[in-house]
PDB file of N, CA and C in Angstrom:
ATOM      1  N   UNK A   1     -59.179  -6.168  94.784  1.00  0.00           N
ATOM      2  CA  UNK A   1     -60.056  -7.182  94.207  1.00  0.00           C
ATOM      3  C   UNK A   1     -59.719  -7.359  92.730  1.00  0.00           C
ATOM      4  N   UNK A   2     -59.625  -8.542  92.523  1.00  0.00           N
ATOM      5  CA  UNK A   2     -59.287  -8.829  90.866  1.00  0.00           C
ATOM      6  C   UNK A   2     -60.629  -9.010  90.165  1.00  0.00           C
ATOM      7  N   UNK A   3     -60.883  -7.547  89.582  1.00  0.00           N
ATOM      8  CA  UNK A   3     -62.220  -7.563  88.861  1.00  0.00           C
ATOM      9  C   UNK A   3     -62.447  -8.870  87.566  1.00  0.00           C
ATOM     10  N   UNK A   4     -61.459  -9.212  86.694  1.00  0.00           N
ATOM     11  CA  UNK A   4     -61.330 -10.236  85.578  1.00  0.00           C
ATOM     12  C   UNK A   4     -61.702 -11.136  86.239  1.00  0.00           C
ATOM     13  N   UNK A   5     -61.349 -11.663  87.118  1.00  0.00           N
ATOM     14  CA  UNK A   5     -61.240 -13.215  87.471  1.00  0.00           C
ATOM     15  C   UNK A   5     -62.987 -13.187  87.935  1.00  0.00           C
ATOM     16  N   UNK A   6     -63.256 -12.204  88.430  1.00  0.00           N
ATOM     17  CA  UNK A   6     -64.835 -12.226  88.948  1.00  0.00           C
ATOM     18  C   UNK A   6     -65.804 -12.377  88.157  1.00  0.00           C
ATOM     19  N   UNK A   7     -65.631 -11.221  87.056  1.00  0.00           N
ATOM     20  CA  UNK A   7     -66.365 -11.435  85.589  1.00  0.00           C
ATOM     21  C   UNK A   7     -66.219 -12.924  84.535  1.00  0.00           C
ATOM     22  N   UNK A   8     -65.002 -13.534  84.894  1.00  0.00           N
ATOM     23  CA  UNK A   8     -64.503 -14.480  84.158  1.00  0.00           C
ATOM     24  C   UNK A   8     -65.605 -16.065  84.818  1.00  0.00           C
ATOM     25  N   UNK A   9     -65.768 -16.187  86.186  1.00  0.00           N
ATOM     26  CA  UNK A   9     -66.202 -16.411  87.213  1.00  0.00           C
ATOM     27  C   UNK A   9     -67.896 -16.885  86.424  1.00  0.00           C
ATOM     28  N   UNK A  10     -68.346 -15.629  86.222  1.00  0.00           N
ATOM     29  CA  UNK A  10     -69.966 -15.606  85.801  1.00  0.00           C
ATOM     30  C   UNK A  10     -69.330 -15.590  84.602  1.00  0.00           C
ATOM     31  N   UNK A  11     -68.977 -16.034  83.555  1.00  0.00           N
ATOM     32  CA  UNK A  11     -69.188 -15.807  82.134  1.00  0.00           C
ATOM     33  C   UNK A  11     -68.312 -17.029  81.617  1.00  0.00           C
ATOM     34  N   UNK A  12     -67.596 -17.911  82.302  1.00  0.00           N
ATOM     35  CA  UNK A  12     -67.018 -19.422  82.070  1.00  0.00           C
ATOM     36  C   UNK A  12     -67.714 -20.195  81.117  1.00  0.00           C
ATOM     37  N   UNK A  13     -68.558 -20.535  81.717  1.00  0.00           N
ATOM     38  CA  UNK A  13     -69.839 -20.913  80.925  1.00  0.00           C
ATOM     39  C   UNK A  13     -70.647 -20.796  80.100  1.00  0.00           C
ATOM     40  N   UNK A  14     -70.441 -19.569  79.478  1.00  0.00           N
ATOM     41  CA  UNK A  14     -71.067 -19.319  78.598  1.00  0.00           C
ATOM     42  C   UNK A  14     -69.802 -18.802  76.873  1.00  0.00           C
ATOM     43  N   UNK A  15     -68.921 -18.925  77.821  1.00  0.00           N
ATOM     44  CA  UNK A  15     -67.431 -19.141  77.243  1.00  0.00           C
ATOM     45  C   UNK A  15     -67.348 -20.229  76.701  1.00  0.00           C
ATOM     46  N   UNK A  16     -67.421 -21.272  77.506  1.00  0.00           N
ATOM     47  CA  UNK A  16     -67.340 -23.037  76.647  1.00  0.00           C
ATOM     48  C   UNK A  16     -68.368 -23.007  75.768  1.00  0.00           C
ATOM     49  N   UNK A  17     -69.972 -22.796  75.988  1.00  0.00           N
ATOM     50  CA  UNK A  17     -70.652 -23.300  75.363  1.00  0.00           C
ATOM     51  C   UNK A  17     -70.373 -22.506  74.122  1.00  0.00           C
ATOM     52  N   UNK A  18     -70.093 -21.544  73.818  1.00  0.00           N
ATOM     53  CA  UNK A  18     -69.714 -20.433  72.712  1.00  0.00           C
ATOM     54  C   UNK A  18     -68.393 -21.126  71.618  1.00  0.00           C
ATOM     55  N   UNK A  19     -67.673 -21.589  72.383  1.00  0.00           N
ATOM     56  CA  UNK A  19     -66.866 -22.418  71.509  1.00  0.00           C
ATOM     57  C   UNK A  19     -67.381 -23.778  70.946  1.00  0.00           C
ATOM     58  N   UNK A  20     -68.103 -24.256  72.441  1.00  0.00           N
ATOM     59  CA  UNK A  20     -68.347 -26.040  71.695  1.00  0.00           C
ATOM     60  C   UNK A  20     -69.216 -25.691  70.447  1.00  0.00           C
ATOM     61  N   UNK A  21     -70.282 -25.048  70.382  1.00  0.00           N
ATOM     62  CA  UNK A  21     -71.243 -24.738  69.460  1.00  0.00           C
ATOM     63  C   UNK A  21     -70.912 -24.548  68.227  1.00  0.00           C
ATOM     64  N   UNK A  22     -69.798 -24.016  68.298  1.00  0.00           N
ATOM     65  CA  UNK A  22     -69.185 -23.508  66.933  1.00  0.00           C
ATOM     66  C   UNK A  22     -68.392 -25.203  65.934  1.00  0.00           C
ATOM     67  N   UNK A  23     -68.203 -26.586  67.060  1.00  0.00           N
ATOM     68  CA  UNK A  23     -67.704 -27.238  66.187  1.00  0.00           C
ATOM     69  C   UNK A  23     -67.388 -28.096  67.848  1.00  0.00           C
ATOM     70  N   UNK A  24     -67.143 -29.128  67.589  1.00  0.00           N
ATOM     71  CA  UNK A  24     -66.941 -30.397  68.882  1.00  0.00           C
ATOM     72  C   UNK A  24     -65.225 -29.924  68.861  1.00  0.00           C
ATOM     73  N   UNK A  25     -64.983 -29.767  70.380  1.00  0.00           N
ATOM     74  CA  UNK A  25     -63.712 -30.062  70.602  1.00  0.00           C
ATOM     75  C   UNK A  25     -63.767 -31.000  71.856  1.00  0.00           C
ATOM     76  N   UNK A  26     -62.229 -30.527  72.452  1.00  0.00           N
ATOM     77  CA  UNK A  26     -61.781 -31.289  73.650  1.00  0.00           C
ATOM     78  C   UNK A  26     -61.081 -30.563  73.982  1.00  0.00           C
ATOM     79  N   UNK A  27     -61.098 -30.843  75.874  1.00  0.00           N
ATOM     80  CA  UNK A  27     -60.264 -30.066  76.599  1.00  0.00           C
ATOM     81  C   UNK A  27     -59.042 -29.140  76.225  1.00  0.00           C
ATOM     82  N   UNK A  28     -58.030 -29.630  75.679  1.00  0.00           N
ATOM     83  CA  UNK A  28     -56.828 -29.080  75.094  1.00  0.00           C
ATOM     84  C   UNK A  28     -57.445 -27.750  74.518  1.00  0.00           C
ATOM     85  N   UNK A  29     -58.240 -28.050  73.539  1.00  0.00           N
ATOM     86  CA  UNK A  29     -58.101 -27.426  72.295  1.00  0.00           C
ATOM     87  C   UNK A  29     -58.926 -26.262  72.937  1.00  0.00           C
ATOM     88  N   UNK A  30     -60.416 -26.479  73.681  1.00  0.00           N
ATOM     89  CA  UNK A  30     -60.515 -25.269  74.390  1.00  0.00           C
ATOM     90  C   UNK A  30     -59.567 -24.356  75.128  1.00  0.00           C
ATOM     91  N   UNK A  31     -58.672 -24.891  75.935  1.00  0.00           N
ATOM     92  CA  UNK A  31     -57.669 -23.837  76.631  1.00  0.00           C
ATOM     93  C   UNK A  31     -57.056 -23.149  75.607  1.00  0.00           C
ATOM     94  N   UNK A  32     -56.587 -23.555  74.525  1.00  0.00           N
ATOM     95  CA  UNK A  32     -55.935 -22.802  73.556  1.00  0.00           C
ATOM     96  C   UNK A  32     -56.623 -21.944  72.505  1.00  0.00           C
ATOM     97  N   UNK A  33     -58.331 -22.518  72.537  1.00  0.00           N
ATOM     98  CA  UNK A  33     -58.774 -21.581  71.422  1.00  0.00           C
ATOM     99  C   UNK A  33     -59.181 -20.015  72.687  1.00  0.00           C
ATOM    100  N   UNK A  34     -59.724 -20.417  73.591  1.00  0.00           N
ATOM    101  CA  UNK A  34     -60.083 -19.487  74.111  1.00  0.00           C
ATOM    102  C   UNK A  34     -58.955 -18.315  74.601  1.00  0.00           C
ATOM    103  N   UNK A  35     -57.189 -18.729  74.585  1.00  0.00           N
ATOM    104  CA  UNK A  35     -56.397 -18.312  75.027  1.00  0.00           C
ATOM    105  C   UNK A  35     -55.797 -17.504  74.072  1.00  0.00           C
ATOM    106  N   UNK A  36     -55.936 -18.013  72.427  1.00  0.00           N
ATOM    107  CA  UNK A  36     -55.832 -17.268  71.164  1.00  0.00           C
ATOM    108  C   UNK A  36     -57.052 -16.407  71.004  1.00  0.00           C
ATOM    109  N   UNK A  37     -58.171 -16.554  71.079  1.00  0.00           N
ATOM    110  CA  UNK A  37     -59.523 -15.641  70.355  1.00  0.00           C
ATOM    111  C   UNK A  37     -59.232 -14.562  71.221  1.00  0.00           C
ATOM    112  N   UNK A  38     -59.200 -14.899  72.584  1.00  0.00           N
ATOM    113  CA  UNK A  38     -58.676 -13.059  73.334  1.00  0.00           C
ATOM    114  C   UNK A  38     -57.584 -12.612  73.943  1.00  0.00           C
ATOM    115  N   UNK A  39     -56.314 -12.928  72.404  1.00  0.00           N
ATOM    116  CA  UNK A  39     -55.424 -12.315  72.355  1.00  0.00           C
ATOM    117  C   UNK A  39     -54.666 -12.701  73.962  1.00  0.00           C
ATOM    118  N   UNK A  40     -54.844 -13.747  74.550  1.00  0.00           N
ATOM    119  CA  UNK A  40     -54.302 -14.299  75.857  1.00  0.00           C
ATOM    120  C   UNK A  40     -54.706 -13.822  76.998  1.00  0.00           C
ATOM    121  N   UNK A  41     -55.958 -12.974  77.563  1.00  0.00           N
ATOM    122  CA  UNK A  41     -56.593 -12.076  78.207  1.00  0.00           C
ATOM    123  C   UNK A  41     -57.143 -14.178  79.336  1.00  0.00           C
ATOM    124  N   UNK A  42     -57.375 -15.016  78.106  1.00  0.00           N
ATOM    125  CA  UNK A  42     -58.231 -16.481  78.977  1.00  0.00           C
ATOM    126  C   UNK A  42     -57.537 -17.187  79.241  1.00  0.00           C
ATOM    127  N   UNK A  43     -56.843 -17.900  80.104  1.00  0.00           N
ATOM    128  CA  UNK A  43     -55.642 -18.724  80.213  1.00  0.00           C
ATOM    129  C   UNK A  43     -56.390 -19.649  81.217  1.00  0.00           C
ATOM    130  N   UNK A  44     -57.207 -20.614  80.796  1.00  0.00           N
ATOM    131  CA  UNK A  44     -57.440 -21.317  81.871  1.00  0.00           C
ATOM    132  C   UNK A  44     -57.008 -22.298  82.254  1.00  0.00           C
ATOM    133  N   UNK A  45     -57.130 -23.006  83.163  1.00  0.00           N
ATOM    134  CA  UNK A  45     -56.059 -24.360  84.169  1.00  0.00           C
ATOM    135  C   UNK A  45     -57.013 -25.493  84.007  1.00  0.00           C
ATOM    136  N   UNK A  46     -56.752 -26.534  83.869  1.00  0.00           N
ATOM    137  CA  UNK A  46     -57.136 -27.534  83.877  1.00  0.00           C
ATOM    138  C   UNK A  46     -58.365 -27.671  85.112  1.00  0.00           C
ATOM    139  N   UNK A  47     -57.655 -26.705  86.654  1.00  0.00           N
ATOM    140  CA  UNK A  47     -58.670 -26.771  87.628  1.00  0.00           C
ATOM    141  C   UNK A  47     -59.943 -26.219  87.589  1.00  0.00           C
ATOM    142  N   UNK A  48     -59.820 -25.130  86.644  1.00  0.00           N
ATOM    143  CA  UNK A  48     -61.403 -24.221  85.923  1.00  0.00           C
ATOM    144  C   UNK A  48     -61.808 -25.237  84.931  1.00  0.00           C
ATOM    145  N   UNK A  49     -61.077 -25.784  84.310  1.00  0.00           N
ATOM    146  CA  UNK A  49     -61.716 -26.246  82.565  1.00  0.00           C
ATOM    147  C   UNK A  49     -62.757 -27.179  83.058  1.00  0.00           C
ATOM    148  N   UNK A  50     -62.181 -28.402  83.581  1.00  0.00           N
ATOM    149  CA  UNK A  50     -62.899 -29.571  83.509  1.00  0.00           C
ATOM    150  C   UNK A  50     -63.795 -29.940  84.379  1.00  0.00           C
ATOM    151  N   UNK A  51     -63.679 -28.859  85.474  1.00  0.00           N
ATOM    152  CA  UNK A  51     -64.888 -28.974  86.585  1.00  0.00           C
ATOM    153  C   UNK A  51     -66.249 -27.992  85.641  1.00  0.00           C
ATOM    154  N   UNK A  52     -66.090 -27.427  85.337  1.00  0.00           N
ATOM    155  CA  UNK A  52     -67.244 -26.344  84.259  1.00  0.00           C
ATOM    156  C   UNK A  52     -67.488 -27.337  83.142  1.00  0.00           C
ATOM    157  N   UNK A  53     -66.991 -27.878  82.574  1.00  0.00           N
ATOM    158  CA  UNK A  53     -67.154 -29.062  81.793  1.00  0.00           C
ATOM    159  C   UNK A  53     -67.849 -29.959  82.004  1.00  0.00           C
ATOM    160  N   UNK A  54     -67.273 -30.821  83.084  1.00  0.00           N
ATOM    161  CA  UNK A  54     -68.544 -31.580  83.790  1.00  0.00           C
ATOM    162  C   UNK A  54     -69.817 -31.118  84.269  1.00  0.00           C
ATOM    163  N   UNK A  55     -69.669 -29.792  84.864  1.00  0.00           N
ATOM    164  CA  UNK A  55     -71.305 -29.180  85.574  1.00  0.00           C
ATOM    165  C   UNK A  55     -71.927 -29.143  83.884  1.00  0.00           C
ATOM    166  N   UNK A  56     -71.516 -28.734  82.907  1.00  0.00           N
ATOM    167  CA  UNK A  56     -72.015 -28.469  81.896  1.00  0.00           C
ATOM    168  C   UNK A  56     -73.024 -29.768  81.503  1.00  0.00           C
ATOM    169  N   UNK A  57     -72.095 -30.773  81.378  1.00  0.00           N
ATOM    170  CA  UNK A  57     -72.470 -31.684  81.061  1.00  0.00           C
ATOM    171  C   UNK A  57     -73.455 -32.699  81.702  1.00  0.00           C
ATOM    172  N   UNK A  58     -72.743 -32.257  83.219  1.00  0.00           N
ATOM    173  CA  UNK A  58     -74.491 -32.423  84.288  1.00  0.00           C
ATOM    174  C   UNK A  58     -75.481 -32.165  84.042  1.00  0.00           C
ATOM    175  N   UNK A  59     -75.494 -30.543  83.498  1.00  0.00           N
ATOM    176  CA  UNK A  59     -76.676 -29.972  83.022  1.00  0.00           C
ATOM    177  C   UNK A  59     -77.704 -30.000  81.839  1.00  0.00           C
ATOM    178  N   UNK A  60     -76.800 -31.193  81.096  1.00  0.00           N
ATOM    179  CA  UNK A  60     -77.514 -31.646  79.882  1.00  0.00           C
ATOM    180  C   UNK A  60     -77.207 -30.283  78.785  1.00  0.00           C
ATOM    181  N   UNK A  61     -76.325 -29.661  78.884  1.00  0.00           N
ATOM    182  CA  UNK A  61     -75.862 -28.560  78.250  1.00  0.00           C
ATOM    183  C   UNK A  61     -74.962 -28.730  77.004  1.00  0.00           C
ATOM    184  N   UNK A  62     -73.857 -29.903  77.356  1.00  0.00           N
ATOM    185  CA  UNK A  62     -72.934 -29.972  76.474  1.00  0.00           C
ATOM    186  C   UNK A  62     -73.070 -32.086  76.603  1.00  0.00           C
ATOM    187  N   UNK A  63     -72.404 -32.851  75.678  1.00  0.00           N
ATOM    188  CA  UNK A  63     -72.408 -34.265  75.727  1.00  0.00           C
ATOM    189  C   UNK A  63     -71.234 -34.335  75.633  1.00  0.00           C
ATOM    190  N   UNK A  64     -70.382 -35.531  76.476  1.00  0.00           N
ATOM    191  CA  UNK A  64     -68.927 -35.463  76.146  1.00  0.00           C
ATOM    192  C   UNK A  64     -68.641 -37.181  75.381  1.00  0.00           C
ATOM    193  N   UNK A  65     -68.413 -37.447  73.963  1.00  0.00           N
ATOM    194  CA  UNK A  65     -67.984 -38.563  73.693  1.00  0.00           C
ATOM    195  C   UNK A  65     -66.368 -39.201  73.766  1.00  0.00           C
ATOM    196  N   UNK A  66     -65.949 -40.068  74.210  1.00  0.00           N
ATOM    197  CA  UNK A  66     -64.785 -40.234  73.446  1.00  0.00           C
ATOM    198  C   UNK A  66     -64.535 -41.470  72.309  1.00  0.00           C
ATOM    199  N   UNK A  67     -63.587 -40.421  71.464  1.00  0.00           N
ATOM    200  CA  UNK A  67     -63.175 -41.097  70.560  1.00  0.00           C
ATOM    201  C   UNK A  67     -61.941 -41.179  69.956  1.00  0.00           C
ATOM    202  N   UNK A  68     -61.547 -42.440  69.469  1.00  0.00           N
ATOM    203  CA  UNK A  68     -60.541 -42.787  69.067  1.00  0.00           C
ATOM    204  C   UNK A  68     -59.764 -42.451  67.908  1.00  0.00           C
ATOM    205  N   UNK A  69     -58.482 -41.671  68.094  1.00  0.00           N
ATOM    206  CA  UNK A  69     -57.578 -41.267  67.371  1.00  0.00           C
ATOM    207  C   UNK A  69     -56.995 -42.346  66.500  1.00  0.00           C
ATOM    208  N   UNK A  70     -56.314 -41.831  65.224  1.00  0.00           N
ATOM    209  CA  UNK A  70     -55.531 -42.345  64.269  1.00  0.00           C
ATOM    210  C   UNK A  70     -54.576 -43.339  65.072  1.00  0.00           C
ATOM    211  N   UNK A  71     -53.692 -42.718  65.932  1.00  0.00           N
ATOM    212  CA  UNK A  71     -52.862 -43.351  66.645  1.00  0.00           C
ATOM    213  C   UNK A  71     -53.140 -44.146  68.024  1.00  0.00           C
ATOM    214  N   UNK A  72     -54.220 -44.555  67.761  1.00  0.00           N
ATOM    215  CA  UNK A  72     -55.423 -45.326  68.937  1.00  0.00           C
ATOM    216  C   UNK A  72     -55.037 -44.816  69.939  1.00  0.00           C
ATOM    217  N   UNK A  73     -55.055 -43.341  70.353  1.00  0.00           N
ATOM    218  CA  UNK A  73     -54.995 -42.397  72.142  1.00  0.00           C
ATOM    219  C   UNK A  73     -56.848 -42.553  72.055  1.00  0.00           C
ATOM    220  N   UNK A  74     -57.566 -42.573  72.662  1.00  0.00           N
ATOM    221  CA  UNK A  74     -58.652 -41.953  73.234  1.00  0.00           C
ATOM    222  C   UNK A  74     -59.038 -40.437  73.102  1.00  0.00           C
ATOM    223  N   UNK A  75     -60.202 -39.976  73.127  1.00  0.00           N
ATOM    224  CA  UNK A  75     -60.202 -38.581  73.368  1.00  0.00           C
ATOM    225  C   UNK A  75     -60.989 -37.872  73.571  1.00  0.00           C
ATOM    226  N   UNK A  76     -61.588 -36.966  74.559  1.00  0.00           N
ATOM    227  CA  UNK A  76     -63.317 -36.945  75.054  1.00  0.00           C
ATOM    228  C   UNK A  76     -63.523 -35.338  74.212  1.00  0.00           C
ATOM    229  N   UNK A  77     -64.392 -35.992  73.027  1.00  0.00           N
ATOM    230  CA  UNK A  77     -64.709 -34.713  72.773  1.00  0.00           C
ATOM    231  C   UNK A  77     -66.213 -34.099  73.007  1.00  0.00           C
ATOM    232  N   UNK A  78     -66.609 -32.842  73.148  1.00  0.00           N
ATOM    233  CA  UNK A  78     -67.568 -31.953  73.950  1.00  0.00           C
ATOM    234  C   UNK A  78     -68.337 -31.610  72.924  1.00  0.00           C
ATOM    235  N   UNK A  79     -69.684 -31.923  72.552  1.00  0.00           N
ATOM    236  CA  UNK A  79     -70.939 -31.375  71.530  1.00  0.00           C
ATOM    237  C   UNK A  79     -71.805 -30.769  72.491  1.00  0.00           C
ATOM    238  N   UNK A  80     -72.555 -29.812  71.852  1.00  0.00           N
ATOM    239  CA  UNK A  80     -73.327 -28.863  72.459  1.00  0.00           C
ATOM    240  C   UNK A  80     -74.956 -29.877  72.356  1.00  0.00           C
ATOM    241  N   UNK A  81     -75.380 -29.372  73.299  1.00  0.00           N
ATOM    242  CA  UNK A  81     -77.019 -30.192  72.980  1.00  0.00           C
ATOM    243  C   UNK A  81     -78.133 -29.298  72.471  1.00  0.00           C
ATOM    244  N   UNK A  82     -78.961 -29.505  71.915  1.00  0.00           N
ATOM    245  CA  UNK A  82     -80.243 -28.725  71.910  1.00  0.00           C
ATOM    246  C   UNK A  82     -80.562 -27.892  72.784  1.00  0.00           C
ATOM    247  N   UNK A  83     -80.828 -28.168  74.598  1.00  0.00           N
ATOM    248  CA  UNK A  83     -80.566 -27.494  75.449  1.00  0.00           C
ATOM    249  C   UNK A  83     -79.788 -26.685  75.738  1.00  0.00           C
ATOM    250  N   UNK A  84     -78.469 -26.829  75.139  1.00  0.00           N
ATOM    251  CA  UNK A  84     -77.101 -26.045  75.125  1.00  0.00           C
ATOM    252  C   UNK A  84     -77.426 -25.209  74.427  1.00  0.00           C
ATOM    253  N   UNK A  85     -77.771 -25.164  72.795  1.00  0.00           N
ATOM    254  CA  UNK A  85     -78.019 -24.464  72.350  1.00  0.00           C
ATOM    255  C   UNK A  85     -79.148 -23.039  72.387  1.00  0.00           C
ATOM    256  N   UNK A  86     -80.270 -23.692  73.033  1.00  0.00           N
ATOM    257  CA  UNK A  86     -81.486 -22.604  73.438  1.00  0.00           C
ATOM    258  C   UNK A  86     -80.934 -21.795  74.758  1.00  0.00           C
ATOM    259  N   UNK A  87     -79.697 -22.303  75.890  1.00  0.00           N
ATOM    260  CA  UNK A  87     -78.985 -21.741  77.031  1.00  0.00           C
ATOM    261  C   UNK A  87     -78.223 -20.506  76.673  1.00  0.00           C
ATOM    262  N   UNK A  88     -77.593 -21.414  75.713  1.00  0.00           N
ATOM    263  CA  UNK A  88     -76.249 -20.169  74.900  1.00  0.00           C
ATOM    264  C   UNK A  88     -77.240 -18.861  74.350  1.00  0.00           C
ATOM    265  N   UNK A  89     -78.036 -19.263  73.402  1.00  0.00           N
ATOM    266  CA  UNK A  89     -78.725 -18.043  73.028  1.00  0.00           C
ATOM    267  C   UNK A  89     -79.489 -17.173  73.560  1.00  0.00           C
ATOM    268  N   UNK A  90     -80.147 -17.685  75.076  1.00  0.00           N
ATOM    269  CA  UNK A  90     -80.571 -16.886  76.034  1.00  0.00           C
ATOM    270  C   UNK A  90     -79.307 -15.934  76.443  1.00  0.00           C
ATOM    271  N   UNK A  91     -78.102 -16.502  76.937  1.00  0.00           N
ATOM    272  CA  UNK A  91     -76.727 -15.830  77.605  1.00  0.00           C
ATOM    273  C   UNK A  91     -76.152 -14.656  76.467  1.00  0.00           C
ATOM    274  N   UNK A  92     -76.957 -15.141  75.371  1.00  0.00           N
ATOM    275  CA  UNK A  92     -75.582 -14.160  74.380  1.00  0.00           C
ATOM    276  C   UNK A  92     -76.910 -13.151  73.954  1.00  0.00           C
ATOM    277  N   UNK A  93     -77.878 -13.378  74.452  1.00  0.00           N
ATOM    278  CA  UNK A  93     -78.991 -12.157  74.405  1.00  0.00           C
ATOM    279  C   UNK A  93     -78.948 -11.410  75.335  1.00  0.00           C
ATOM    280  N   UNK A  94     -78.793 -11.951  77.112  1.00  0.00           N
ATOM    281  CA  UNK A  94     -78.795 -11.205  77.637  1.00  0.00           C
ATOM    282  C   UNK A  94     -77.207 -10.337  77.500  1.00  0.00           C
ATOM    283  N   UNK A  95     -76.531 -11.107  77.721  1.00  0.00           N
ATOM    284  CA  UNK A  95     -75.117 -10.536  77.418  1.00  0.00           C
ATOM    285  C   UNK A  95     -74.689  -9.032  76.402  1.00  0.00           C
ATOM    286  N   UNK A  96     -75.666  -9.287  75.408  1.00  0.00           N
ATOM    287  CA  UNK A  96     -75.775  -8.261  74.547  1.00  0.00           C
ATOM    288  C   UNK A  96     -76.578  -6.974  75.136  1.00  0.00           C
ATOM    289  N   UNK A  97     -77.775  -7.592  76.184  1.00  0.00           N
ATOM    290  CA  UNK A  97     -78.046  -6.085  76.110  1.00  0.00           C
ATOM    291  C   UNK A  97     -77.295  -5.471  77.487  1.00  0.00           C
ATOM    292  N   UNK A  98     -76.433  -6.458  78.468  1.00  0.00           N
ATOM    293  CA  UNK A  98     -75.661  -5.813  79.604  1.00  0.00           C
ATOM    294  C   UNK A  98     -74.896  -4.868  78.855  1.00  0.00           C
ATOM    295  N   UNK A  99     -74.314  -5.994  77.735  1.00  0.00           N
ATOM    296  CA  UNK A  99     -72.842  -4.713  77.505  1.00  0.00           C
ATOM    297  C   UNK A  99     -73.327  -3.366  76.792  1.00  0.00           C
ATOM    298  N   UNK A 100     -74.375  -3.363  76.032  1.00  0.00           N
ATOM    299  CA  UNK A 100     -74.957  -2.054  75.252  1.00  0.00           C
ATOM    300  C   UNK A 100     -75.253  -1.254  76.665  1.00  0.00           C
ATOM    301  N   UNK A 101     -75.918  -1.808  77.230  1.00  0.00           N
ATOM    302  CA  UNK A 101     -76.214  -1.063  78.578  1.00  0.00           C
ATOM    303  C   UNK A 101     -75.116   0.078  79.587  1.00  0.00           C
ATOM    304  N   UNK A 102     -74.221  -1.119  79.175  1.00  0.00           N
ATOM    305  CA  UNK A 102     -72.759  -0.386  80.283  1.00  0.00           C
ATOM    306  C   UNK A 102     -71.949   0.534  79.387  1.00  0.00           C
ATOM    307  N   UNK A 103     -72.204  -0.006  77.978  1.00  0.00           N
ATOM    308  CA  UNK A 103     -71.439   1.086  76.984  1.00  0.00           C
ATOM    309  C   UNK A 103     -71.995   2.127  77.327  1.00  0.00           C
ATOM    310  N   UNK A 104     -73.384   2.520  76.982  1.00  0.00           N
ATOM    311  CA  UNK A 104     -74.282   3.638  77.556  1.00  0.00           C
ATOM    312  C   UNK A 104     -73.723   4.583  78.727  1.00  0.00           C
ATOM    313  N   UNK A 105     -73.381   3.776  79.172  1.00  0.00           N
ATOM    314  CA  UNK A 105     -73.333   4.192  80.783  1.00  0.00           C
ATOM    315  C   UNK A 105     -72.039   4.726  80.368  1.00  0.00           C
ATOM    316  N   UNK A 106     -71.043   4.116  80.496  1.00  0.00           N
ATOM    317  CA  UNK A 106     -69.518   4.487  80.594  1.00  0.00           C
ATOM    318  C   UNK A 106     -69.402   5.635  79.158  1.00  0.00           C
ATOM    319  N   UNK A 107     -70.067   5.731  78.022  1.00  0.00           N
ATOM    320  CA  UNK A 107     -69.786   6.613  77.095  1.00  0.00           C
ATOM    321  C   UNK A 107     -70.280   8.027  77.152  1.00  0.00           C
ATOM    322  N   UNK A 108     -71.358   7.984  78.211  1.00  0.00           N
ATOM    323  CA  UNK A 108     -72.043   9.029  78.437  1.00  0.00           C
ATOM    324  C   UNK A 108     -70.845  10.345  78.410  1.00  0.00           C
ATOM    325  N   UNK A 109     -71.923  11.000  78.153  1.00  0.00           N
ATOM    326  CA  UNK A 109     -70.718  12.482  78.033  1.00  0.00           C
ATOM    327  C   UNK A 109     -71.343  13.600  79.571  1.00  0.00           C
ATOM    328  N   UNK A 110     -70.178  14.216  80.334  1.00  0.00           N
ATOM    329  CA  UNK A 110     -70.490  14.628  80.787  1.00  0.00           C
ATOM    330  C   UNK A 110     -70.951  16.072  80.714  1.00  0.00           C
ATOM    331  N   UNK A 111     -72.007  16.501  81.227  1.00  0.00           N
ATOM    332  CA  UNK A 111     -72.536  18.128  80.766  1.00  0.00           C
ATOM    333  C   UNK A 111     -72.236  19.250  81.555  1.00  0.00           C
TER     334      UNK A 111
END
């Protein structure tokens, strides 16, 4: 069983919104920030990105505009919403106390 991909699985989402929050991007630029911040551990495919993108955006989580480049390309970029924002900070609360939790666990010393 490929434990990463499972964990990666439940935590996608809370992956994008963690980046959009920090500043509006677009597709591209997520695959690459998330593929640099952990040292290449996130490599995601276009087939993960933009389907989580859209549910996001279903969910009233993230807004996707596009807008027009210098060199008139198009370009859909991703803002976090109010909702997004009160989501993310629930996820990165609970998130915080799983991993203190499992540190616990796994640091324990044996007697």
């Amino acid at each position: 069983m490929n434990y990463g991909r499972e964990l990666l699985k439940g935590n996608t989402d809370s992956l994008l919104l963690c980046l959009i929050s920090r500043e509006p991007t677009y597709g591209y630029k997520v695959v690459k920030e998330l593929e640099q911040r952990s040292n290449g551990y996130f490599r995601f495919k276009e087939g993960t990105l933009y389907p989580a993108l859209h549910r996001l955006e279903r969910e009233g989580l993230i807004e996707g505009r596009w807008q027009i480049l210098a060199n008139g390309q198009q370009r859909r970029y991703y803002y976090i919403t109010e909702k997004g924002k009160e989501v993310l900070a629930a996820r990165l609360a609970t998130w915080q106390d799983f991993s203190t939790a499992v540190k616990a666990v796994m640091q324990a010393e044996t007697v």
